[in-house]
N, C-alpha and C. Protein backbone atom coordinates (compact mmCIF):
# COMPACT_ATOMS: atom_id res chain seq x y z
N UNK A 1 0.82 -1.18 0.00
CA UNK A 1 0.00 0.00 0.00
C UNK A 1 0.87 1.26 0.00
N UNK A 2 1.77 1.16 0.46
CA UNK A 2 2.88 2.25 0.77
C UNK A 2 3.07 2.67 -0.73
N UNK A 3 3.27 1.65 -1.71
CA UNK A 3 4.33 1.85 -2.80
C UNK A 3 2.99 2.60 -3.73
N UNK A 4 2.09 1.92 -3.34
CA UNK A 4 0.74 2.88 -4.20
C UNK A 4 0.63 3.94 -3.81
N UNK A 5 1.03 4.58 -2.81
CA UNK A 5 0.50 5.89 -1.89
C UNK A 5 1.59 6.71 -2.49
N UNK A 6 2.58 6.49 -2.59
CA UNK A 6 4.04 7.32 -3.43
C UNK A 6 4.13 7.58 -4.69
N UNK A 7 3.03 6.29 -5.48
CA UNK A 7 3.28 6.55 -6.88
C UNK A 7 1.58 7.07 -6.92
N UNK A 8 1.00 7.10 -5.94
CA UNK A 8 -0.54 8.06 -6.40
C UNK A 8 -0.21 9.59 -6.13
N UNK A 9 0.61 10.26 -5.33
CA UNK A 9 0.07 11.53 -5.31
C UNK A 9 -0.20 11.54 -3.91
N UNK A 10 -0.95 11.30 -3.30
CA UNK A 10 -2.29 11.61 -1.60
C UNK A 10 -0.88 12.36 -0.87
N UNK A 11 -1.99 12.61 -0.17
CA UNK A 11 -1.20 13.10 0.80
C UNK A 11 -1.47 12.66 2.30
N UNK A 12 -2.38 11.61 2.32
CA UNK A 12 -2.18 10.53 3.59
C UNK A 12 -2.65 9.62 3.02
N UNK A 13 -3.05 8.43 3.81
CA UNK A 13 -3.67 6.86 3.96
C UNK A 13 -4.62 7.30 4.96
N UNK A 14 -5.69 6.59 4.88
CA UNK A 14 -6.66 6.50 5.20
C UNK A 14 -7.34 4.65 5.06
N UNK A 15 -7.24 4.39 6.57
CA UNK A 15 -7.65 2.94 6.39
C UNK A 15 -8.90 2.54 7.36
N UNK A 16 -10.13 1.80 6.61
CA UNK A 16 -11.03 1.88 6.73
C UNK A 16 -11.27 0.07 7.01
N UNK A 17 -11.83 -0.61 8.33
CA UNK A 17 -11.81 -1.67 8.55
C UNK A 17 -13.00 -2.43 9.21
N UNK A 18 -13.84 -2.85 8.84
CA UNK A 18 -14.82 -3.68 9.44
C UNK A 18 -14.38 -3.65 11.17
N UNK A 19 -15.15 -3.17 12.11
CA UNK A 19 -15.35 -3.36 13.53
C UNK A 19 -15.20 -4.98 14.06
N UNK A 20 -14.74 -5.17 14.58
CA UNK A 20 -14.17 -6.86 15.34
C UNK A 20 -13.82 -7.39 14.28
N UNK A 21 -13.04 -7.33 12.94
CA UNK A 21 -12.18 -8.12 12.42
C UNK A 21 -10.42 -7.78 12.11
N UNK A 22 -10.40 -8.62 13.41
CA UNK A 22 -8.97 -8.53 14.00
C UNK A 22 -8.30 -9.04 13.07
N UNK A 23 -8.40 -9.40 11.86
CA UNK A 23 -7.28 -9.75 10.80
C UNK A 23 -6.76 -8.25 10.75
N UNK A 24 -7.36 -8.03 9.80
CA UNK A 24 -7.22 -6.27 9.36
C UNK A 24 -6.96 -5.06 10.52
N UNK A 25 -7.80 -5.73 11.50
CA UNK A 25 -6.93 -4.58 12.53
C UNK A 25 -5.21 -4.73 12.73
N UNK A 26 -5.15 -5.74 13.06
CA UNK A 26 -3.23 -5.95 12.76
C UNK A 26 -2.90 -5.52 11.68
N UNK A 27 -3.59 -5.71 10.26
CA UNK A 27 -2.38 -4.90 9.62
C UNK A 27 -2.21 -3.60 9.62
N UNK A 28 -3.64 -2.97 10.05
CA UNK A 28 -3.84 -1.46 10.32
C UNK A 28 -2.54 -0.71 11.20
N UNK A 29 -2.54 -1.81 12.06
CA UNK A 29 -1.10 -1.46 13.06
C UNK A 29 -0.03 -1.36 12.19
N UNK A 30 0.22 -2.29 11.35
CA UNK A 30 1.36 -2.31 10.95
C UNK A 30 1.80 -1.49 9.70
N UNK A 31 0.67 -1.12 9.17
CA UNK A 31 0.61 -0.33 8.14
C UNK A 31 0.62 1.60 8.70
N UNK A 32 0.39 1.83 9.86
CA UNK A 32 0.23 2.86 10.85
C UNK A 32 1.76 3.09 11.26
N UNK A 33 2.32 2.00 11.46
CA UNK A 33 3.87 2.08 11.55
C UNK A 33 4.86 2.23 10.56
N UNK A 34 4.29 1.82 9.32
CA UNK A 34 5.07 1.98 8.34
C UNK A 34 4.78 3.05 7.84
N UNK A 35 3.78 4.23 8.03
CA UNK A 35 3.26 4.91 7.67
C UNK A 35 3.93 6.22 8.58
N UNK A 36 3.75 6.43 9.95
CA UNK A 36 4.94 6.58 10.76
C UNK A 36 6.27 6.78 10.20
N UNK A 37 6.98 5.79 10.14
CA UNK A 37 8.17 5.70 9.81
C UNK A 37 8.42 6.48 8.98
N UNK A 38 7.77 6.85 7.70
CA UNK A 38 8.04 7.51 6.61
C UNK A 38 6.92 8.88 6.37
N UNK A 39 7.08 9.16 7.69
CA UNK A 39 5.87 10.71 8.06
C UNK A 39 4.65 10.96 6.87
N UNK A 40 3.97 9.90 6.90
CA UNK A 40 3.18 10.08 6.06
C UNK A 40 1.57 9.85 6.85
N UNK A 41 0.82 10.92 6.99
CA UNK A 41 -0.15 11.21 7.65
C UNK A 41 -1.31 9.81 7.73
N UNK A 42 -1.66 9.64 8.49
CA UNK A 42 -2.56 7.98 8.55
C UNK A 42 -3.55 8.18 9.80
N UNK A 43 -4.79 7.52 9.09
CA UNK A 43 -5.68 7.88 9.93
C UNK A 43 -6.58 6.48 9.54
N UNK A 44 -6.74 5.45 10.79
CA UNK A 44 -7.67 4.20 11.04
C UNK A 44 -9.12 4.73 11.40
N UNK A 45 -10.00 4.22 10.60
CA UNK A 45 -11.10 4.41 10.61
C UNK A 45 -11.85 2.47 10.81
N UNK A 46 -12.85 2.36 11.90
CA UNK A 46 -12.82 1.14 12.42
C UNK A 46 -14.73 1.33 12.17
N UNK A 47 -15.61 0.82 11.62
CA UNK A 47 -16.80 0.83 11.36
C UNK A 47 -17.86 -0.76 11.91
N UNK A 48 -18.55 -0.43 12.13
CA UNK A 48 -19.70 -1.83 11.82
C UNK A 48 -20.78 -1.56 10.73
N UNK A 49 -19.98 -0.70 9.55
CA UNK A 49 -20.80 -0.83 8.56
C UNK A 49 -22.10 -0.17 8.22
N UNK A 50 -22.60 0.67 10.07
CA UNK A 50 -23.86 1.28 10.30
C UNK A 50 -24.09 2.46 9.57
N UNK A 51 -25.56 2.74 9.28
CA UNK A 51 -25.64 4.14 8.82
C UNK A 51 -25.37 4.84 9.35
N UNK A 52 -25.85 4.82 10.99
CA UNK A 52 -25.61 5.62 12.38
C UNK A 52 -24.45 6.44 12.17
N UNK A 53 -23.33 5.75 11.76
CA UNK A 53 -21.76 5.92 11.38
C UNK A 53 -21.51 7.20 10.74
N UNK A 54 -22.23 7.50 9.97
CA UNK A 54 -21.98 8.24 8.53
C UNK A 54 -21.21 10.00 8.98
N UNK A 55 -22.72 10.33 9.90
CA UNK A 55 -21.71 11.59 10.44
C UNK A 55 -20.93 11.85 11.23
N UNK A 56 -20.56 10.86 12.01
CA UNK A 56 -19.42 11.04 12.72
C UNK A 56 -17.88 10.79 11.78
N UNK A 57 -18.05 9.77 10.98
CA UNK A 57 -16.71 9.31 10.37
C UNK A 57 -16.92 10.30 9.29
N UNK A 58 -18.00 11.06 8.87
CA UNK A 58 -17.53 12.46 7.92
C UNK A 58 -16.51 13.60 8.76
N UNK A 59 -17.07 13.39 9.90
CA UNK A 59 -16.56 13.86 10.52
C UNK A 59 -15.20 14.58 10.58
N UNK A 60 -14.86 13.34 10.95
CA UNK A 60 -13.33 12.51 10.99
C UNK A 60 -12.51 12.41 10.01
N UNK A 61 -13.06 11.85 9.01
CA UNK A 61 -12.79 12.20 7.36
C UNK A 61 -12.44 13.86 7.00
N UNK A 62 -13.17 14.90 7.64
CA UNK A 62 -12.86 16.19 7.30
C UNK A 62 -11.67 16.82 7.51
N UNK A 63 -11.68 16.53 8.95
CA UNK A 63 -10.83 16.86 9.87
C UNK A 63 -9.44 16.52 9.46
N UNK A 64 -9.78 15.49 9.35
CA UNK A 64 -7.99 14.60 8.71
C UNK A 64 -7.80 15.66 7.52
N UNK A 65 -8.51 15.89 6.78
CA UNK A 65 -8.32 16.42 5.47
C UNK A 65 -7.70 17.55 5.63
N UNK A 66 -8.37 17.97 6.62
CA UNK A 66 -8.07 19.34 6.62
C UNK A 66 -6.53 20.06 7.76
N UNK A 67 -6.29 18.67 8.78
CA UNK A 67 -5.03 18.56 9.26
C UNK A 67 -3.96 18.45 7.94
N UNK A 68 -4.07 17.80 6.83
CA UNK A 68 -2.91 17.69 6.36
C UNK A 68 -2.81 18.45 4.84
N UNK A 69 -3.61 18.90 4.71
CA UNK A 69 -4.00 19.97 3.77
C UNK A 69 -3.66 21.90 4.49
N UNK A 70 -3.36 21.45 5.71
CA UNK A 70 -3.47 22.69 6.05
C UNK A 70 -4.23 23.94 5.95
């Protein structure tokens, strides 16, 4: 994902993961670290898929945007 994120342009990662599936939460970690490592802005977004969801993770979604967009 890294090597896509360098040859796309973005200017963070943004990772988005089904709620209690701990596969993907580990790599979230690990992808958060590698992401880290190479100061590149990252933001885990953890869902159950709900509509409920929508305005808060716009939320969140903005915010990020607008942290690294300055």
């Amino acid at each position: 994902m890294i090597k896509e994120y360098e040859e796309s342009g973005a200017q963070g990662l943004i990772d988005y993961c089904l709620q209690f599936c701990h596969t993907y939460n580990i790599e979230a970690v690990k992808l958060r670290e590698a992401c880290e490592l190479r100061g590149i802005p990252f933001m885990a977004i953890e869902s159950d898929y709900s509509p409920d969801d929508v305005g808060q993770l716009q939320t969140r979604v903005e915010a990020f945007i607008e942290q690294i967009t300055g």
